[in-house]
N, C-alpha and C. Protein backbone atom coordinates (compact mmCIF):
# COMPACT_ATOMS: atom_id res chain seq x y z
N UNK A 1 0.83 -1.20 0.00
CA UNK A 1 0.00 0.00 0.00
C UNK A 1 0.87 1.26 0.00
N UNK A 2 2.07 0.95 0.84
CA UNK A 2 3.31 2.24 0.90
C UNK A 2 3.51 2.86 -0.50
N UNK A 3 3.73 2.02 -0.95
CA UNK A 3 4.27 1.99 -2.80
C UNK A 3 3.37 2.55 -3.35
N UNK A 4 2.28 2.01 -3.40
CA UNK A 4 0.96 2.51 -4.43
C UNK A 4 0.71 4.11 -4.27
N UNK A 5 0.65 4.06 -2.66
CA UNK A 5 0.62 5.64 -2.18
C UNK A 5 1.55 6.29 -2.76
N UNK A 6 2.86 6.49 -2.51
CA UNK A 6 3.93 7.13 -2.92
C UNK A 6 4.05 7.01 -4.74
N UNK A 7 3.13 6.55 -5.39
CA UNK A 7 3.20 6.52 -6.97
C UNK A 7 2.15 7.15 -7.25
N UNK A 8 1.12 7.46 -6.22
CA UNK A 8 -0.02 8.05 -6.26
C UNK A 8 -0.28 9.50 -6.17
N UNK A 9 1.05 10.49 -5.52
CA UNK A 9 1.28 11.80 -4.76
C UNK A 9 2.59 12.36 -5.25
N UNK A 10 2.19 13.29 -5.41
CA UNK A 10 4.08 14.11 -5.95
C UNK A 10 5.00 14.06 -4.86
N UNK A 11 6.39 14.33 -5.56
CA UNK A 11 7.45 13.52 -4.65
C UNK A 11 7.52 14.85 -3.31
N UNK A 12 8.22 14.10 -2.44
CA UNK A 12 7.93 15.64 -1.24
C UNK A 12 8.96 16.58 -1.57
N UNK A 13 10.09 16.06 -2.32
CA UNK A 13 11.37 16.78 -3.43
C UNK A 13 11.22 17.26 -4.50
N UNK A 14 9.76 17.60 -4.41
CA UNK A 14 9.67 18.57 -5.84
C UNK A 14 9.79 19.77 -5.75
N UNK A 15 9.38 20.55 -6.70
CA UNK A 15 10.26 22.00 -6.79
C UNK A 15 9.34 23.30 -5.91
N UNK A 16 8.44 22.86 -6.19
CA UNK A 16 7.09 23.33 -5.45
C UNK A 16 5.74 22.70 -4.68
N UNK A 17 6.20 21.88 -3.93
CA UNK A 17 6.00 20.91 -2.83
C UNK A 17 5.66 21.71 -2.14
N UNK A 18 5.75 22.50 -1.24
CA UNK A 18 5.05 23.64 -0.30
C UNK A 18 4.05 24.66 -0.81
N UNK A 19 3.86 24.76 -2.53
CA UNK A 19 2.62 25.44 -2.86
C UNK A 19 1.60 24.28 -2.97
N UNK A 20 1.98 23.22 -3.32
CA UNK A 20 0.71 22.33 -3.38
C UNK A 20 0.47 21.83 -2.55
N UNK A 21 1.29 21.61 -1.21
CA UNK A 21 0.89 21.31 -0.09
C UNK A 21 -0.40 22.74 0.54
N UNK A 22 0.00 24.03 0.13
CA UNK A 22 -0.81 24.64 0.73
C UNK A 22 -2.15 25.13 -0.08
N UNK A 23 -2.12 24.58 -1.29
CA UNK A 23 -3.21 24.20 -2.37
C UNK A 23 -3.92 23.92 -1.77
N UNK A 24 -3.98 22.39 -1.21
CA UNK A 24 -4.59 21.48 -0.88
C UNK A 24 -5.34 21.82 1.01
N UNK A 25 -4.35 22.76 1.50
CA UNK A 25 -4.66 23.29 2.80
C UNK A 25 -4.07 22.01 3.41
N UNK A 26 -2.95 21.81 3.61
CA UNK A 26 -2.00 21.01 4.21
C UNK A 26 -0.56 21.02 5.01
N UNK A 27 -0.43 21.60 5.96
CA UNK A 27 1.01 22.39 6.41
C UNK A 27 2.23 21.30 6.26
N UNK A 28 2.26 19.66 6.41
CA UNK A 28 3.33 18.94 6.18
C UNK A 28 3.19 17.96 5.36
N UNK A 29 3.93 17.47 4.55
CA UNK A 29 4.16 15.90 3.59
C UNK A 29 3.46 14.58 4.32
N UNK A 30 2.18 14.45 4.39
CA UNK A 30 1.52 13.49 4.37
C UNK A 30 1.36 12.78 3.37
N UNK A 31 1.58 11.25 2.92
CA UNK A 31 0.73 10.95 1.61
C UNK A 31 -0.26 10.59 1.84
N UNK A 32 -0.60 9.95 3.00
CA UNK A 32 -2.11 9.63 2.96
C UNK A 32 -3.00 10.66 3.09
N UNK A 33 -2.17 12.25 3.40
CA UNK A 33 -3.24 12.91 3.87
C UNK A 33 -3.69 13.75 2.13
N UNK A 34 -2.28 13.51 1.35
CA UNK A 34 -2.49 13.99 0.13
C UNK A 34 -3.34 13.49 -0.79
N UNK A 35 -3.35 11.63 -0.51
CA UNK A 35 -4.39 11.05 -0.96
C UNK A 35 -5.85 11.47 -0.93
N UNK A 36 -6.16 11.67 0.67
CA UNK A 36 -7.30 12.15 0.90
C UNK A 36 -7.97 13.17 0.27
N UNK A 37 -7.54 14.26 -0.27
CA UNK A 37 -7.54 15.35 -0.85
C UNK A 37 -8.01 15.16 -2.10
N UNK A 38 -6.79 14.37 -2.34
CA UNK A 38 -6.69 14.34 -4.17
C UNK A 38 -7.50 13.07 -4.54
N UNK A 39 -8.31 12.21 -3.73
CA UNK A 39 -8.62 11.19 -4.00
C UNK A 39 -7.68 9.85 -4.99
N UNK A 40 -6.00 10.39 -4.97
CA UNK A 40 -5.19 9.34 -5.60
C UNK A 40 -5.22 9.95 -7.24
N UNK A 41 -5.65 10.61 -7.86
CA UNK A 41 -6.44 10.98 -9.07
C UNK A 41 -5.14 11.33 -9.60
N UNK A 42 -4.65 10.62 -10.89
CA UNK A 42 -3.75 11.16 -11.85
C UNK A 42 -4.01 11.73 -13.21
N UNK A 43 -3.68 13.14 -13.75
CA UNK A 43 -3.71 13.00 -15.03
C UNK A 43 -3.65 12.34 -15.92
N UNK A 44 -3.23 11.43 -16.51
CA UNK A 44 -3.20 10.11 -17.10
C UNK A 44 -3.47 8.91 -16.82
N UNK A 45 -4.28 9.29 -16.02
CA UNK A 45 -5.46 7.51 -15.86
C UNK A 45 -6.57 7.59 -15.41
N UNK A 46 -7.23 6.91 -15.08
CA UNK A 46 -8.31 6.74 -14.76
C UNK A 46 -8.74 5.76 -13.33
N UNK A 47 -8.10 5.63 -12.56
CA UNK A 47 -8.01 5.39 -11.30
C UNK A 47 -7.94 6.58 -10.32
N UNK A 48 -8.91 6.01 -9.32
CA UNK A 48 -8.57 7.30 -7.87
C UNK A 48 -9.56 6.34 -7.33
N UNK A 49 -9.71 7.11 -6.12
CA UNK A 49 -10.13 6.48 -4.87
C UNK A 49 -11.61 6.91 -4.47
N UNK A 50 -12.86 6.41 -4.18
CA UNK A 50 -13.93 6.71 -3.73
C UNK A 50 -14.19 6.46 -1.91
N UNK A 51 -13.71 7.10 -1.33
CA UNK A 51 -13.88 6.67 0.33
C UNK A 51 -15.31 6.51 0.58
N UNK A 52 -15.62 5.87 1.70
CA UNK A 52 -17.05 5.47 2.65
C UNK A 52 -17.42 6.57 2.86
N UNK A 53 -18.54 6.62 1.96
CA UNK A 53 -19.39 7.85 2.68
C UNK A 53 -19.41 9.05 1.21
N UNK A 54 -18.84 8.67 0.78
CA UNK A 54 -18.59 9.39 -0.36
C UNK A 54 -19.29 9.16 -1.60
N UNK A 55 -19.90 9.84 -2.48
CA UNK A 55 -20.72 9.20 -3.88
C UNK A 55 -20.33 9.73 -5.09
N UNK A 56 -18.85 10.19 -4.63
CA UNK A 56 -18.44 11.32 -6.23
C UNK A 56 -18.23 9.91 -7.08
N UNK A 57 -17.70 10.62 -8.55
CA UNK A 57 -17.73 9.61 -9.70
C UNK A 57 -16.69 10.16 -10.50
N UNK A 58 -16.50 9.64 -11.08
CA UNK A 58 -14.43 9.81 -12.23
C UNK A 58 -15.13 11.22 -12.76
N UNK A 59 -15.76 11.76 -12.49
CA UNK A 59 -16.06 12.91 -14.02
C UNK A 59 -16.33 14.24 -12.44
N UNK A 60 -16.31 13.73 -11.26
CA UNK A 60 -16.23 14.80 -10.55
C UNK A 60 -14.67 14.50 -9.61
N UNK A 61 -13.66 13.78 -10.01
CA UNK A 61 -12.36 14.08 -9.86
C UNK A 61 -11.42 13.79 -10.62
N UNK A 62 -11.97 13.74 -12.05
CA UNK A 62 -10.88 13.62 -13.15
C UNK A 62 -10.10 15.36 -12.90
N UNK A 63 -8.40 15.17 -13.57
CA UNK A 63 -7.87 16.18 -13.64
C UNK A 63 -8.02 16.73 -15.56
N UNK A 64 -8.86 15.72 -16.14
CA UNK A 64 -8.77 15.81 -17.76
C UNK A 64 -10.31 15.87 -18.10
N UNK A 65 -11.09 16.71 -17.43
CA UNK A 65 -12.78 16.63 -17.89
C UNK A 65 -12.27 16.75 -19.34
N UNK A 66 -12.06 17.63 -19.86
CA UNK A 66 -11.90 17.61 -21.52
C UNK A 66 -11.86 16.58 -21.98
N UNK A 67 -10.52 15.89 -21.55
CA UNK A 67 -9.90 14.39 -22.48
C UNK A 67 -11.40 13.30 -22.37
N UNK A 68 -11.70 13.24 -20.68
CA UNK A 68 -12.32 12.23 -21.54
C UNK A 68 -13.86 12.18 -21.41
N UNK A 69 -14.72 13.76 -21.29
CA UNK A 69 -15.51 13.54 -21.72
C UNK A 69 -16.22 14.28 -22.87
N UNK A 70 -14.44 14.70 -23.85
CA UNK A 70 -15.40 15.48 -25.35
C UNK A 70 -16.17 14.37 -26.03
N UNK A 71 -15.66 13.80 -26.51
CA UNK A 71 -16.62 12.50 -26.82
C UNK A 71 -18.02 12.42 -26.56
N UNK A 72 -18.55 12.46 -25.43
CA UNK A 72 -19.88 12.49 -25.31
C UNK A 72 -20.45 13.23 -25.32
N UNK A 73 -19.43 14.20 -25.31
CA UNK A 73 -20.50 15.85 -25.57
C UNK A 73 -20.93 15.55 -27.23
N UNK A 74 -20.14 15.16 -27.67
CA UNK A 74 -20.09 15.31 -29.19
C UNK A 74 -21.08 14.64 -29.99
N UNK A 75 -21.49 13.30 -28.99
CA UNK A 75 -22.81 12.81 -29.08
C UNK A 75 -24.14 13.79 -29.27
N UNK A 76 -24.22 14.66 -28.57
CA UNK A 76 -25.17 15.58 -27.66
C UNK A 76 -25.46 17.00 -28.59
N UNK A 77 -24.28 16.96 -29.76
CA UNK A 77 -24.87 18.51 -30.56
C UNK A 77 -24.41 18.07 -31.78
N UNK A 78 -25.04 19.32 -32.15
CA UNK A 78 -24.98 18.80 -33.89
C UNK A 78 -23.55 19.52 -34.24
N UNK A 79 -23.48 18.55 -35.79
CA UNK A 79 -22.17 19.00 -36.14
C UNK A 79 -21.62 21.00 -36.18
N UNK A 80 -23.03 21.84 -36.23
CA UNK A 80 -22.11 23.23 -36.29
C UNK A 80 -21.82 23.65 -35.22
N UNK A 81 -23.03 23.00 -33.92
CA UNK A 81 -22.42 23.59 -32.50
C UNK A 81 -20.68 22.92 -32.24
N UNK A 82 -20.48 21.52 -32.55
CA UNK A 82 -19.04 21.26 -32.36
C UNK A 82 -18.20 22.34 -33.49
N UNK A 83 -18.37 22.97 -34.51
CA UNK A 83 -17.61 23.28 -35.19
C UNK A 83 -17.85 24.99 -34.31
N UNK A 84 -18.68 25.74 -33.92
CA UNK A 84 -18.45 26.68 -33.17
C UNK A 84 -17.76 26.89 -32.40
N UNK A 85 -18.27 25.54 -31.65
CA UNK A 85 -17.11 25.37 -30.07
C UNK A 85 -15.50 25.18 -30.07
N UNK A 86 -15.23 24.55 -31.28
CA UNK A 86 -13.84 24.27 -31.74
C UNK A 86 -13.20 25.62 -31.74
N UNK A 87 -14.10 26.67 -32.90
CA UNK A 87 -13.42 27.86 -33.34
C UNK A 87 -13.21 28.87 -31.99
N UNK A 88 -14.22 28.68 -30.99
CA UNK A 88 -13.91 29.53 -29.82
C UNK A 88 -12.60 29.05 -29.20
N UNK A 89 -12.84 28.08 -29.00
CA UNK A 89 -11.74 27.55 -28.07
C UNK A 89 -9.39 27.40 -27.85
N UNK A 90 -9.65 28.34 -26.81
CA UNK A 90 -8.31 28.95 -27.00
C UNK A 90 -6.88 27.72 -26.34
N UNK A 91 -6.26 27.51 -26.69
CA UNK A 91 -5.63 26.62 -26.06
C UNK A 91 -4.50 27.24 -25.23
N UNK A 92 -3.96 26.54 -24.01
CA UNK A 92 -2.68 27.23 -23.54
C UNK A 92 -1.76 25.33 -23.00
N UNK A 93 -0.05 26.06 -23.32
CA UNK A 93 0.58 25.05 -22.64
C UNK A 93 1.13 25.32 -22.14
N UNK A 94 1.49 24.55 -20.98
CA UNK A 94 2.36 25.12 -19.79
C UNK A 94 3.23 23.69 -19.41
């Protein structure tokens, strides 16, 4: 479980480890407490954690709503609203 956790949470040696600790409203390097927070949730997957008591669902702690639910939007309008929405849409990378 040590392992999984620690593959699950940024390293406590990262460069800005004390802003996301205080992101999250967290004063020291917990992973379980980072877990708690973040529900385990990685950008590139689709795993995280649902605790007791809890009823969220992947689409209320994905870090990629875009990635993975344009698709079903796309279901949902016709082809000029997707071609509107495309032309608005501004991209940034960081």
């Amino acid at each position: 479980m040590e392992r999984w956790l620690k593959w699950r949470v940024f390293p406590e040696t990262r460069v800005n480890a004390n802003q996301l600790l205080a992101s999250l409203g967290l004063n020291s390097y917990n992973r379980w407490a980072i877990v708690r927070k973040t529900h385990g949730v990685m950008a590139d997957d689709e795993i995280w954690l649902r605790f007791k008591g809890e009823s969220l669902k992947h689409r209320d702690v994905t870090l990629c709503k875009s990635l993975y639910y344009f698709i079903s939007r796309l279901h949902q309008k016709t082809p000029s609203q997707i071609v509107k929405e495309r032309e608005s849409v501004s991209y940034a990378f960081v």
